[in-house]
Each structure stands twice: as C-alpha cells, then as structure tokens.
PDB file of N, CA and C in Angstrom:
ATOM      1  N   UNK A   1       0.844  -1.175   0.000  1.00  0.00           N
ATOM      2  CA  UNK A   1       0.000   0.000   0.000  1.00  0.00           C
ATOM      3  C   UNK A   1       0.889   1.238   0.000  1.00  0.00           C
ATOM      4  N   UNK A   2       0.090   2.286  -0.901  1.00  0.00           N
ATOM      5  CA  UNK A   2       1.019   3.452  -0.773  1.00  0.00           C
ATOM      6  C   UNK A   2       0.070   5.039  -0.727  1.00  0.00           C
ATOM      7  N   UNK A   3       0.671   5.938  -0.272  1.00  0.00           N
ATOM      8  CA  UNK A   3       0.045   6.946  -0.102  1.00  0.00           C
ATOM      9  C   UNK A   3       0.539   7.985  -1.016  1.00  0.00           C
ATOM     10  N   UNK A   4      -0.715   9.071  -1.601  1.00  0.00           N
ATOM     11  CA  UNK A   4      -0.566   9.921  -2.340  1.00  0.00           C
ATOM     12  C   UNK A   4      -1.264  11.086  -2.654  1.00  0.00           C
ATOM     13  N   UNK A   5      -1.511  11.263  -3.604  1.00  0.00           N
ATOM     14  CA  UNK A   5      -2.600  11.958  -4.162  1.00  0.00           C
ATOM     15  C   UNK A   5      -3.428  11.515  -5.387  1.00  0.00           C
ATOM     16  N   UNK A   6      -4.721  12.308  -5.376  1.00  0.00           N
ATOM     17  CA  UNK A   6      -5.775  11.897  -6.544  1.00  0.00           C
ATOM     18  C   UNK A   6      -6.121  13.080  -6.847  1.00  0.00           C
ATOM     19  N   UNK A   7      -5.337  13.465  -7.977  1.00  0.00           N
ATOM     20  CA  UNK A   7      -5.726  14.779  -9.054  1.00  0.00           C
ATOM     21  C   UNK A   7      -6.913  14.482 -10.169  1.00  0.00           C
ATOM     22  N   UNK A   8      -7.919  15.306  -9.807  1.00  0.00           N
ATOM     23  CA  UNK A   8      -8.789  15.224 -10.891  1.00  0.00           C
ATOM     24  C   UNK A   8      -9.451  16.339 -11.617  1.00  0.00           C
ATOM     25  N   UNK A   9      -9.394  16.306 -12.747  1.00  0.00           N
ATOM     26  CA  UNK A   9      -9.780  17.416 -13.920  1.00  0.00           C
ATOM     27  C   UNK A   9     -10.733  17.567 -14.535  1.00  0.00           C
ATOM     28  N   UNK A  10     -11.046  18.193 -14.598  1.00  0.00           N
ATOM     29  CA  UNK A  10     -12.402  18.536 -15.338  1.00  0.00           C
ATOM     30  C   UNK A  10     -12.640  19.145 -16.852  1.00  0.00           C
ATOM     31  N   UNK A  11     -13.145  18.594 -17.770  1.00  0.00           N
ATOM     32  CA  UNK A  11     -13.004  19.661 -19.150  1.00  0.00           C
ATOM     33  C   UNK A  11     -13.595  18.884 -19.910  1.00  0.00           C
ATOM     34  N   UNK A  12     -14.602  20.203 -20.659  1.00  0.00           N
ATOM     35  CA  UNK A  12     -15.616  19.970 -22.148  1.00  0.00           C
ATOM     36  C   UNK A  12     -15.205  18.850 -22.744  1.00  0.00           C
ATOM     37  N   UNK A  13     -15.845  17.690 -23.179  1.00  0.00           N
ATOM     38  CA  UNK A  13     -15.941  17.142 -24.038  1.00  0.00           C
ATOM     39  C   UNK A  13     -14.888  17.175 -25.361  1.00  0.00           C
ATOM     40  N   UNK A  14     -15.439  18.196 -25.485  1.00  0.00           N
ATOM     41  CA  UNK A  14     -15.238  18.809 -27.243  1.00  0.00           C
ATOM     42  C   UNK A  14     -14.256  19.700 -26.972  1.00  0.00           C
ATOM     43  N   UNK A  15     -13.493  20.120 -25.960  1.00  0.00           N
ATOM     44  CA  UNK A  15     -12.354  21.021 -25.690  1.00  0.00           C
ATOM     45  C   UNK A  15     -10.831  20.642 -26.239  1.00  0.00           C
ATOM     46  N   UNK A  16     -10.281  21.706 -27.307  1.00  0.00           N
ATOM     47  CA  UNK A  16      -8.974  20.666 -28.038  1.00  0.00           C
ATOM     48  C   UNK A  16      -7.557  21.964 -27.454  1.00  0.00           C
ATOM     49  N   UNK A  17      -6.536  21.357 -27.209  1.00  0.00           N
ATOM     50  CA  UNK A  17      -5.239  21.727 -27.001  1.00  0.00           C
ATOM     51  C   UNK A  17      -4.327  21.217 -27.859  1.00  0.00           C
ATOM     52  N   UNK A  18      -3.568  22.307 -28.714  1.00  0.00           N
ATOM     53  CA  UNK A  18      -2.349  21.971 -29.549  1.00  0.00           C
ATOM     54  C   UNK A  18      -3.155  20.661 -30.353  1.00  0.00           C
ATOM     55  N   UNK A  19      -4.231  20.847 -30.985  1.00  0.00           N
ATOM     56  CA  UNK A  19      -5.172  20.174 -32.342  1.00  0.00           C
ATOM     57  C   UNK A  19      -5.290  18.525 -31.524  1.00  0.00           C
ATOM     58  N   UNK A  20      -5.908  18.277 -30.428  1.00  0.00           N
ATOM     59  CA  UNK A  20      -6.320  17.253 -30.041  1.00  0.00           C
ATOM     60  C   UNK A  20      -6.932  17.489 -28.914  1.00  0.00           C
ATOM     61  N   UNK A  21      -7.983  16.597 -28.199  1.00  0.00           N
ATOM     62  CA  UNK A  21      -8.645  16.403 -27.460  1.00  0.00           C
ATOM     63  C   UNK A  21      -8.494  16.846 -26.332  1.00  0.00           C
ATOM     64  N   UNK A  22      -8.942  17.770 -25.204  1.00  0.00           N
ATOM     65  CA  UNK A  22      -8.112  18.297 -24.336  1.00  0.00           C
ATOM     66  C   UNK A  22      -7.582  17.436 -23.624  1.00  0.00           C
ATOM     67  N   UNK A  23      -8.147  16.070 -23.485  1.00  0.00           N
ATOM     68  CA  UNK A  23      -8.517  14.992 -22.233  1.00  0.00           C
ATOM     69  C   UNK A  23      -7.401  13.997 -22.630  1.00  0.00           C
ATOM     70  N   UNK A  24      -7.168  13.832 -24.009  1.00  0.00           N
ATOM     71  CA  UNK A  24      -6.146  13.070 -24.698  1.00  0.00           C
ATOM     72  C   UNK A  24      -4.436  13.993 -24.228  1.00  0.00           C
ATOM     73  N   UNK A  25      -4.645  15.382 -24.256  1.00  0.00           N
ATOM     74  CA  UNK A  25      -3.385  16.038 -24.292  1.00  0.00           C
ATOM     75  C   UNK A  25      -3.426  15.865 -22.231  1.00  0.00           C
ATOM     76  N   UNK A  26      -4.046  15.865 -21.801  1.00  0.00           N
ATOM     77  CA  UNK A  26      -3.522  15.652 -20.411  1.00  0.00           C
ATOM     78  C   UNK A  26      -3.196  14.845 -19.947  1.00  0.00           C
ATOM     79  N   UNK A  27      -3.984  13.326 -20.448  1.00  0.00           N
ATOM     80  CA  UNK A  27      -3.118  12.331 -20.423  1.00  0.00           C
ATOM     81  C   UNK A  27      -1.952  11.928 -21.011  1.00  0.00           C
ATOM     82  N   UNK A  28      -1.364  12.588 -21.706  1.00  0.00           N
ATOM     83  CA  UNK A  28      -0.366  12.475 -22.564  1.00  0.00           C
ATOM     84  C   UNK A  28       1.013  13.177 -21.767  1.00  0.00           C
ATOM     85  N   UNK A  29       0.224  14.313 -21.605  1.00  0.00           N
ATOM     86  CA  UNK A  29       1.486  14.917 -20.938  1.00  0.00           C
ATOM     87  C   UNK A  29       1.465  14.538 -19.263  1.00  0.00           C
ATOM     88  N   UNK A  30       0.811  14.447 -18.743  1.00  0.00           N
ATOM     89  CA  UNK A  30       0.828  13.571 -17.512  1.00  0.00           C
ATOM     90  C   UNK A  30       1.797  12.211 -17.729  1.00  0.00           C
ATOM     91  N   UNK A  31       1.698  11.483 -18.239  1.00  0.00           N
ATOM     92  CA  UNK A  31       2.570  10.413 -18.595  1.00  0.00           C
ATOM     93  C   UNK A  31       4.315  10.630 -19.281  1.00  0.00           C
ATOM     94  N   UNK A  32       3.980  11.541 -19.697  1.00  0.00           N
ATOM     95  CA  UNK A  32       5.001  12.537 -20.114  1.00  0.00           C
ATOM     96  C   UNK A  32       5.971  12.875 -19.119  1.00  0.00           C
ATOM     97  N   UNK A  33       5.136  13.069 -17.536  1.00  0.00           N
ATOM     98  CA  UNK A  33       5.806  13.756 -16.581  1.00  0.00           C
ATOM     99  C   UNK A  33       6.507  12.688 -16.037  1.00  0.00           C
ATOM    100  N   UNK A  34       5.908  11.351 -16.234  1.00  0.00           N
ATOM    101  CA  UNK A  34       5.977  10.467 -14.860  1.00  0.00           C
ATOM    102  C   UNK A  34       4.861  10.429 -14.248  1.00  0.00           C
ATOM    103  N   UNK A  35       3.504  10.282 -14.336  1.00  0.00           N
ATOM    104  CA  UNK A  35       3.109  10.483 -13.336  1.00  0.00           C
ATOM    105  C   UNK A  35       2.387   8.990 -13.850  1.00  0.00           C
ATOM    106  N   UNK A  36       2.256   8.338 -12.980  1.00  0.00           N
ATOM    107  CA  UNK A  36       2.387   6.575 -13.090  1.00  0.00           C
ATOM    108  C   UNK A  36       1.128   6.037 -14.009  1.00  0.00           C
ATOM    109  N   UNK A  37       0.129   7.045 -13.511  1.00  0.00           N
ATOM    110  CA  UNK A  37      -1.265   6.453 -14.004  1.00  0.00           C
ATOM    111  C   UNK A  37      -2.442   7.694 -14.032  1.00  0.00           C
ATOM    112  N   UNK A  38      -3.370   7.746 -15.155  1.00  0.00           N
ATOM    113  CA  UNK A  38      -4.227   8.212 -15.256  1.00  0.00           C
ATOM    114  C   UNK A  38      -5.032   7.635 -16.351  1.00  0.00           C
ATOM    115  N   UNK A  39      -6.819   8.393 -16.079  1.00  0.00           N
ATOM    116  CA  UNK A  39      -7.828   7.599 -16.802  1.00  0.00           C
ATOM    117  C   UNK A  39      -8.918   8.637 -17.000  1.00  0.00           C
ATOM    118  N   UNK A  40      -9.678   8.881 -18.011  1.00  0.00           N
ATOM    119  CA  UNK A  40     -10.202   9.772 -18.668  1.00  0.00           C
ATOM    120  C   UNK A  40     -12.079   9.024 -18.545  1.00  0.00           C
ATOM    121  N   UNK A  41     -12.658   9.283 -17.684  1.00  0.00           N
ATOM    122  CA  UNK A  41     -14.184   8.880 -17.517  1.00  0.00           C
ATOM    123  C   UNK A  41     -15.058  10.060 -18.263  1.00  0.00           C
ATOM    124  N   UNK A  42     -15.997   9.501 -19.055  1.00  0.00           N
ATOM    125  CA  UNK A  42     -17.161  10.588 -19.765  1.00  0.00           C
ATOM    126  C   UNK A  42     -18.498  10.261 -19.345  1.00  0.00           C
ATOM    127  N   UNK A  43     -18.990  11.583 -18.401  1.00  0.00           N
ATOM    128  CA  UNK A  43     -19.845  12.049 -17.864  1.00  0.00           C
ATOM    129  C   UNK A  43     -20.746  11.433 -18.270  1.00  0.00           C
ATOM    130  N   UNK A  44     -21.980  11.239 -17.685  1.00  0.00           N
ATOM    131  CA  UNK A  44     -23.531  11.303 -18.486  1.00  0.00           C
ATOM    132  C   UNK A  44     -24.368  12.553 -18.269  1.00  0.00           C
ATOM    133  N   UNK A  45     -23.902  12.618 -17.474  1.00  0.00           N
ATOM    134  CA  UNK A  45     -25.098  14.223 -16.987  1.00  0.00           C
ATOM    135  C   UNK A  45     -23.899  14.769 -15.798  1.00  0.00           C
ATOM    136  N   UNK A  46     -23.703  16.724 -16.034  1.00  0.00           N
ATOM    137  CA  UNK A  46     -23.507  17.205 -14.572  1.00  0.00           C
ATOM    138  C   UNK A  46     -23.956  18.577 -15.163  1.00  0.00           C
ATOM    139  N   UNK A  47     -23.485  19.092 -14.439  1.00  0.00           N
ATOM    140  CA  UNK A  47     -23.679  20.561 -14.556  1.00  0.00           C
ATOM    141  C   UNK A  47     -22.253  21.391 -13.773  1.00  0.00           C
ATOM    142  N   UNK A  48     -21.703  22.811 -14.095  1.00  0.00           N
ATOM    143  CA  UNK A  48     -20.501  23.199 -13.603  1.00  0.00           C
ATOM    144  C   UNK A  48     -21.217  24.641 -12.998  1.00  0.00           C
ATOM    145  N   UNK A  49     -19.922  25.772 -12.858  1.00  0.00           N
ATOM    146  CA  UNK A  49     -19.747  26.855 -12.096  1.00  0.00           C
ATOM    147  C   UNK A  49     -21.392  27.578 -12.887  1.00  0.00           C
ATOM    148  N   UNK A  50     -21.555  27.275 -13.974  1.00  0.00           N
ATOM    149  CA  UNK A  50     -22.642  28.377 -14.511  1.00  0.00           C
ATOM    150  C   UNK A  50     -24.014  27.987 -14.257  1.00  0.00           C
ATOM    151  N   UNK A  51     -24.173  26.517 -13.885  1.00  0.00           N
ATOM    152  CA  UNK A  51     -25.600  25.774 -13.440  1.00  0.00           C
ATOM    153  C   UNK A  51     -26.197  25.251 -14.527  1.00  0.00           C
ATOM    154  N   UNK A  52     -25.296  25.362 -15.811  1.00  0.00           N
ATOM    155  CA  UNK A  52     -26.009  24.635 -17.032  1.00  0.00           C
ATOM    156  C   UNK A  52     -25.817  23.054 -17.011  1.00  0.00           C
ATOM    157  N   UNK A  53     -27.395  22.419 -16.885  1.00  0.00           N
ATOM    158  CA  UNK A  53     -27.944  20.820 -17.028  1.00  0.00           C
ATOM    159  C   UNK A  53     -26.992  20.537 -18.179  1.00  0.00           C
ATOM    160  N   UNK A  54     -25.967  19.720 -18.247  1.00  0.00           N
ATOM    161  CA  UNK A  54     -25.393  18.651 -20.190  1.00  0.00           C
ATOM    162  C   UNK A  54     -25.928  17.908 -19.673  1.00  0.00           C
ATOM    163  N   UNK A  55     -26.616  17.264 -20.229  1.00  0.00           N
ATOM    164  CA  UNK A  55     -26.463  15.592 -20.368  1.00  0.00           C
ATOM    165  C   UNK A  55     -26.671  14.820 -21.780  1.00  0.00           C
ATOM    166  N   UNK A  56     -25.916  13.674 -21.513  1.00  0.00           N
ATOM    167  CA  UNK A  56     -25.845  12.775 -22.756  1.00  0.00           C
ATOM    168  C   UNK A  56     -26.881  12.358 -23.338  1.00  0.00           C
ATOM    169  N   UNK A  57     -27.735  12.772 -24.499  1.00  0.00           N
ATOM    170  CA  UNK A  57     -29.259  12.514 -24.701  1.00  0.00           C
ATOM    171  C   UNK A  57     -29.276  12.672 -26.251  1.00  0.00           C
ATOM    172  N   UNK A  58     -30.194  12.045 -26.581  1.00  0.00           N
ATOM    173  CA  UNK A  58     -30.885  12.709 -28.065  1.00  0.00           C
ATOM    174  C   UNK A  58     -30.752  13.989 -28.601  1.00  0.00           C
ATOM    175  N   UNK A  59     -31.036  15.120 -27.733  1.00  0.00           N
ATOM    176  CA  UNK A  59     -30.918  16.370 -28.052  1.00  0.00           C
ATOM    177  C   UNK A  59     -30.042  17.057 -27.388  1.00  0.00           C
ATOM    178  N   UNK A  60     -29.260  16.435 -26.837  1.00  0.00           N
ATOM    179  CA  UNK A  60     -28.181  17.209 -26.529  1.00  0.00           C
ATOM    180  C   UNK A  60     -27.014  17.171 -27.534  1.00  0.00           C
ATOM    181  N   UNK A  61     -26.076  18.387 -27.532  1.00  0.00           N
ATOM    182  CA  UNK A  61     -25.159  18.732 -28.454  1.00  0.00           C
ATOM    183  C   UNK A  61     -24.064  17.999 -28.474  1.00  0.00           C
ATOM    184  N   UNK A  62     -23.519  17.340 -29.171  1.00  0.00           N
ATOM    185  CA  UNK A  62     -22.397  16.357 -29.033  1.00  0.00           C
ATOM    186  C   UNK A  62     -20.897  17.345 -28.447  1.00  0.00           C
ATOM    187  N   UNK A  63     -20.626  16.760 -27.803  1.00  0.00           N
ATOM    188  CA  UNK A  63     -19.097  17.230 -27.032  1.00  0.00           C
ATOM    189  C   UNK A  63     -19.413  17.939 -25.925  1.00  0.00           C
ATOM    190  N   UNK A  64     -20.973  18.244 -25.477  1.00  0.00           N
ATOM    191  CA  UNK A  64     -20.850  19.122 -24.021  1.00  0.00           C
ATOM    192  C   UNK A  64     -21.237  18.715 -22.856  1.00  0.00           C
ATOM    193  N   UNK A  65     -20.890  17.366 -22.617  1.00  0.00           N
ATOM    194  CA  UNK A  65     -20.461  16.830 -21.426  1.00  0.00           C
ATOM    195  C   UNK A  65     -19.526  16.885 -20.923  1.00  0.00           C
ATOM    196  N   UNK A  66     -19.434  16.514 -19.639  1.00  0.00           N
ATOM    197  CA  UNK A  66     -18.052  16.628 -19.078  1.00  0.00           C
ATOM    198  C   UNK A  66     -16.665  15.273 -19.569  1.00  0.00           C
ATOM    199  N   UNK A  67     -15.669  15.594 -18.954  1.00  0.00           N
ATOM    200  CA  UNK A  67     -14.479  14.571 -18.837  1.00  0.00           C
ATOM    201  C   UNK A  67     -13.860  15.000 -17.827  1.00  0.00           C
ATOM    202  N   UNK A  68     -13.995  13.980 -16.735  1.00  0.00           N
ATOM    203  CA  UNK A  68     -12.975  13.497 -15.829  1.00  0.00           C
ATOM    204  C   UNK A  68     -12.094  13.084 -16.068  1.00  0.00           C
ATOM    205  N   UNK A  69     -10.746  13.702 -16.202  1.00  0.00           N
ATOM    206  CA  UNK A  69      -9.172  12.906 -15.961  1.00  0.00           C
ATOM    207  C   UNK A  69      -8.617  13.290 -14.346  1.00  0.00           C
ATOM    208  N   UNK A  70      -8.332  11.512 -14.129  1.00  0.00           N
ATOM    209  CA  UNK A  70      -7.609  11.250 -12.786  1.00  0.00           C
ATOM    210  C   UNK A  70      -6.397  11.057 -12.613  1.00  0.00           C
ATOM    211  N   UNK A  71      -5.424  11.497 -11.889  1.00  0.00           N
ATOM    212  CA  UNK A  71      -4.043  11.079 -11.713  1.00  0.00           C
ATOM    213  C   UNK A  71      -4.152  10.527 -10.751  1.00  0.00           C
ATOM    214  N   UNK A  72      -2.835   9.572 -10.379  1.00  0.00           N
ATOM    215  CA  UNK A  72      -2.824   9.027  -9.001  1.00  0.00           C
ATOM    216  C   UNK A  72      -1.442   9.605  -8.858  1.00  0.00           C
ATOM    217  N   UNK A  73      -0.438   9.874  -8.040  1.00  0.00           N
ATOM    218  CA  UNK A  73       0.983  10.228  -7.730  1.00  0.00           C
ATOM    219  C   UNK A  73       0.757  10.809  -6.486  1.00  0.00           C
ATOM    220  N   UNK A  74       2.163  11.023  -6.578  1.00  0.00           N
ATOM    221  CA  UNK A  74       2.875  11.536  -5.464  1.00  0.00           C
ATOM    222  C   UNK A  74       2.129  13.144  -5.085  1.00  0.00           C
ATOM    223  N   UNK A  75       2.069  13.884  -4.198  1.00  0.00           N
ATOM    224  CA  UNK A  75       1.881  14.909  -4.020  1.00  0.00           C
ATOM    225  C   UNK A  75       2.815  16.224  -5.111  1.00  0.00           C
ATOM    226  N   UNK A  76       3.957  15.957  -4.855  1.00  0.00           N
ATOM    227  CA  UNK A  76       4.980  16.272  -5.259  1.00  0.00           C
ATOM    228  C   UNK A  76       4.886  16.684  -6.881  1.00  0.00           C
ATOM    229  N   UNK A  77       4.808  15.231  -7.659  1.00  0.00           N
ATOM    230  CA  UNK A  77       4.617  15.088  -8.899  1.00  0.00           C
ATOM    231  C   UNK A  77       3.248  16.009  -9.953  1.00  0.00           C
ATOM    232  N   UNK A  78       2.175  15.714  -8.833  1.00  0.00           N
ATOM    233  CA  UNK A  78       1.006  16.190  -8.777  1.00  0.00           C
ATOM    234  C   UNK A  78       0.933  17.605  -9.272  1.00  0.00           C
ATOM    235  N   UNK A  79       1.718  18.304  -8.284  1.00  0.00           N
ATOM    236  CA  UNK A  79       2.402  19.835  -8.109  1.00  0.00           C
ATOM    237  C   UNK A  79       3.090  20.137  -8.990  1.00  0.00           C
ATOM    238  N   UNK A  80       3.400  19.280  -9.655  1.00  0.00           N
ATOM    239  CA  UNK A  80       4.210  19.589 -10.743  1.00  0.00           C
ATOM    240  C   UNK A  80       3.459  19.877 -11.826  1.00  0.00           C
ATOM    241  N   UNK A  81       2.563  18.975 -12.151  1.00  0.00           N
ATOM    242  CA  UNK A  81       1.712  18.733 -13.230  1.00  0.00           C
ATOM    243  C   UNK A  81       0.844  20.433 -13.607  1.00  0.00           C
ATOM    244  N   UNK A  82       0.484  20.487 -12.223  1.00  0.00           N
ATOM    245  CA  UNK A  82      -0.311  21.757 -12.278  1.00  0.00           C
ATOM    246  C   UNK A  82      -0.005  22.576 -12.478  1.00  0.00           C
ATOM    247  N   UNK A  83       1.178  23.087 -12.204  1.00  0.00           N
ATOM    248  CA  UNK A  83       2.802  24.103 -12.770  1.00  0.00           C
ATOM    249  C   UNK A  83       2.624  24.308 -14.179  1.00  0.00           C
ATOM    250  N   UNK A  84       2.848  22.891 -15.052  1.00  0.00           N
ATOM    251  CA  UNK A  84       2.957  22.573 -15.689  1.00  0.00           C
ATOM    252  C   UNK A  84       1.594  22.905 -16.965  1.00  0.00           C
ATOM    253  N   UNK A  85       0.444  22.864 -16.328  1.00  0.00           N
ATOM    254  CA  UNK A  85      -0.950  23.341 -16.772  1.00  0.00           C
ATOM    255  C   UNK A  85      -0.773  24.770 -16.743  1.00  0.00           C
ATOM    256  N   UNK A  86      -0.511  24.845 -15.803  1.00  0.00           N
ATOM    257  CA  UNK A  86      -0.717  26.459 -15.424  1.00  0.00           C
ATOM    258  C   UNK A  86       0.341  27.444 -16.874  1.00  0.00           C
ATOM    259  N   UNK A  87       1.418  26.434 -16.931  1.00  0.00           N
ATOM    260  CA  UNK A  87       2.001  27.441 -17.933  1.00  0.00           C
ATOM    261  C   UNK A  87       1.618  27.619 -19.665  1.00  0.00           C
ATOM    262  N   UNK A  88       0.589  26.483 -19.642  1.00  0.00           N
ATOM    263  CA  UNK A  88      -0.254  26.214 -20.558  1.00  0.00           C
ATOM    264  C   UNK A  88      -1.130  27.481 -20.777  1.00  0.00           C
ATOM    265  N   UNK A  89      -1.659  28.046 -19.747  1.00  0.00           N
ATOM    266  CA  UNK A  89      -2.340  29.090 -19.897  1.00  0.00           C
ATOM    267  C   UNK A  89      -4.348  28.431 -19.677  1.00  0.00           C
ATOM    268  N   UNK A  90      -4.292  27.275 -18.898  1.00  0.00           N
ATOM    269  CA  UNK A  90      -5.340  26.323 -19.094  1.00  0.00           C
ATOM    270  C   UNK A  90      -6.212  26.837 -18.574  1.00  0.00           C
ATOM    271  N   UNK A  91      -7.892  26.671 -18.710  1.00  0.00           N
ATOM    272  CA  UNK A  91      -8.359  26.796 -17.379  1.00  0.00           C
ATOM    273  C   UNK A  91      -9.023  26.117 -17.148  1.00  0.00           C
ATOM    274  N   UNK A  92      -8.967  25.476 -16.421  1.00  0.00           N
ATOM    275  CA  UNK A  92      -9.423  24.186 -15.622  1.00  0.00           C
ATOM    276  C   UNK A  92     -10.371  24.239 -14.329  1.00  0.00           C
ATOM    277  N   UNK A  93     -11.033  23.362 -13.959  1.00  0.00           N
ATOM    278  CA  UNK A  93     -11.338  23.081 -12.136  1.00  0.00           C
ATOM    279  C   UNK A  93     -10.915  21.717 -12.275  1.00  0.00           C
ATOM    280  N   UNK A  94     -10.293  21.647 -10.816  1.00  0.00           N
ATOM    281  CA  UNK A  94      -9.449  20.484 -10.508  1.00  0.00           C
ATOM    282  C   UNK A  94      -9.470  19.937  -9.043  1.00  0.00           C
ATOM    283  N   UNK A  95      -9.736  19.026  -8.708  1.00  0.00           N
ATOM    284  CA  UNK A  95      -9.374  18.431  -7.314  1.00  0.00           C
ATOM    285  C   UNK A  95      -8.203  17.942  -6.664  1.00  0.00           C
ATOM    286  N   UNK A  96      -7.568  18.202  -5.577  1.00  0.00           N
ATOM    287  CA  UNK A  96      -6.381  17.300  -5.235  1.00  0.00           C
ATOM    288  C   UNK A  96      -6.631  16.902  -4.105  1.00  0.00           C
ATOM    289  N   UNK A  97      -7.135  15.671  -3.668  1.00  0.00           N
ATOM    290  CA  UNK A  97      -7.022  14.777  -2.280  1.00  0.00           C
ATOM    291  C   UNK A  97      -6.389  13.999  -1.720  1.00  0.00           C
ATOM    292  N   UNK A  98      -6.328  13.659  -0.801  1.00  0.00           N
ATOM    293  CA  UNK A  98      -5.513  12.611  -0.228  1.00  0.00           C
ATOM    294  C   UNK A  98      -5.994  11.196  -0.610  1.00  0.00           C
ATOM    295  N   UNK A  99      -4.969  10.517  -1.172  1.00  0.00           N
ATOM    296  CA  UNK A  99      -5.313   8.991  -1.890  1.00  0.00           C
ATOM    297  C   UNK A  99      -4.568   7.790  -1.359  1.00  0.00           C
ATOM    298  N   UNK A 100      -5.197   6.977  -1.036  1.00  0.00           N
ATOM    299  CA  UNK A 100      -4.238   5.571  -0.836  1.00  0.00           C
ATOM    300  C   UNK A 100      -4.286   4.601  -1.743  1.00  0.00           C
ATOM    301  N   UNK A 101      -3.254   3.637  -2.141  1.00  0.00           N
ATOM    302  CA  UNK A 101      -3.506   3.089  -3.446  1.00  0.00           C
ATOM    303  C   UNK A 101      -2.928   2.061  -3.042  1.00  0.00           C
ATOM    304  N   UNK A 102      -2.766   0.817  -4.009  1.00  0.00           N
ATOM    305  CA  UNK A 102      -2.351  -0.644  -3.718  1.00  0.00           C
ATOM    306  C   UNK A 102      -2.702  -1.490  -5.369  1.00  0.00           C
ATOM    307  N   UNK A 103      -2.167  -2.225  -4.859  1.00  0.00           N
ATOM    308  CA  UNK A 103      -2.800  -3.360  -6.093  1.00  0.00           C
ATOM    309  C   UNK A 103      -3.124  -4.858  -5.295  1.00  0.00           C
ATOM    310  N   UNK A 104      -3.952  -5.297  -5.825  1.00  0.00           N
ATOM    311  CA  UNK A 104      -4.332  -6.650  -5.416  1.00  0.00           C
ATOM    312  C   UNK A 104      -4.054  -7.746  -6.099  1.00  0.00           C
ATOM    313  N   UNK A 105      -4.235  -9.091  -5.747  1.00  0.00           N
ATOM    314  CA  UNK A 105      -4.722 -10.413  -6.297  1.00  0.00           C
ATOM    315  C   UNK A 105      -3.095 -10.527  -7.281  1.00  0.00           C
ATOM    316  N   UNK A 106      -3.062 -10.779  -8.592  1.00  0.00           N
ATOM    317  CA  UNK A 106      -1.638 -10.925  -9.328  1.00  0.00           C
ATOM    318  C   UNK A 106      -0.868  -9.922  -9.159  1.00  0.00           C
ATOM    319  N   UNK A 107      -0.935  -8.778  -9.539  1.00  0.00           N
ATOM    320  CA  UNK A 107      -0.529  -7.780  -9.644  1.00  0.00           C
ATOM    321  C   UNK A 107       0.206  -7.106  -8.666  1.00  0.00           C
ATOM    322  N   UNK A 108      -0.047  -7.660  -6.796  1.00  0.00           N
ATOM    323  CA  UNK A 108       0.233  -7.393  -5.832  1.00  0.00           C
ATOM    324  C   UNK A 108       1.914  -7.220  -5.740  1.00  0.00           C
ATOM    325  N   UNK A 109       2.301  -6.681  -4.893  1.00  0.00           N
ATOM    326  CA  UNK A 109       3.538  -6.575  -4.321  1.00  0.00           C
ATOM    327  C   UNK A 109       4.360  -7.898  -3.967  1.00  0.00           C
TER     328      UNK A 109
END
C-alpha cells in the first residue's frame, strides 16, 4: 500500500489543445511527466460553475459533457503537473485529495 494523491480534472468534451482532445493532451502529458497512471471517464449528466444541465441525450449537443481525468501520484509530482498546466495558460477546475492506493490479487507486491 502506498500513499498519495488523486488529481482530478475537469473539461468539455469537445475542448482541443495543440489540435487534439483536451482529455487526450492531459493524459499524454501527464505520462510525459511520470506520473504513473491516469484515466479519462465521460460524464452522463452534470452541470458546472454556470448551473447549465449537459447531459448525454438525443438532443443534446455532441461534445458538451463533461471529462474526468484522474491522476494518481505523489503529491509532489502532482504539483508539478499543475505548474505545468498552469504554464499552458489552461483553465481548468481540478481536485487534489488525499489517496491511498495498492494493487491486489496478481498484480500485488
């Protein structure tokens, strides 16, 4: 078992950085950094800072749901990453919590 952090990001669907996916370029460069692991989940329904309902539907507009990307790392690394966004010029909402992590069953230690 190990202790860390759980960085998580938030961003449009349909949001592109340097001509790709925003969600694709953070995982990219996250991995880029070192940072061991991350995973990109797509929303079905939320709403953000402005109170506008997306959800994934018939009539809703393709790309304006959300995307969750998660890191797992070090605090440290984490801090880095965001540095690293930040000089991007990004703007983001983001979480950083305290995480414990492990692997089980084969994969174990």
């Amino acid at each position: 078992m190990s202790t860390g952090v759980c960085l998580r990001l938030f961003v449009a669907e349909n949001r592109v950085h340097h001509h790709q996916p925003l969600y694709e370029w953070l995982l990219e460069t996250g991995r880029g950094l070192g940072i061991p692991g991350g995973t990109a989940f797509r929303a079905i329904a939320g709403f953000g800072r402005h109170g506008t309902l997306h959800q994934d539907g018939f009539f809703e507009l393709a790309g304006e749901v959300a995307v969750a990307v998660d890191f797992i790392a070090d605090e440290a690394l984490a801090r880095s990453f965001l540095a690293r966004l930040a000089e991007e010029h990004l703007d983001l909402f983001y979480t950083l919590g305290a995480a414990e992590f492990g692997a089980l069953g084969r994969h174990a230690p």
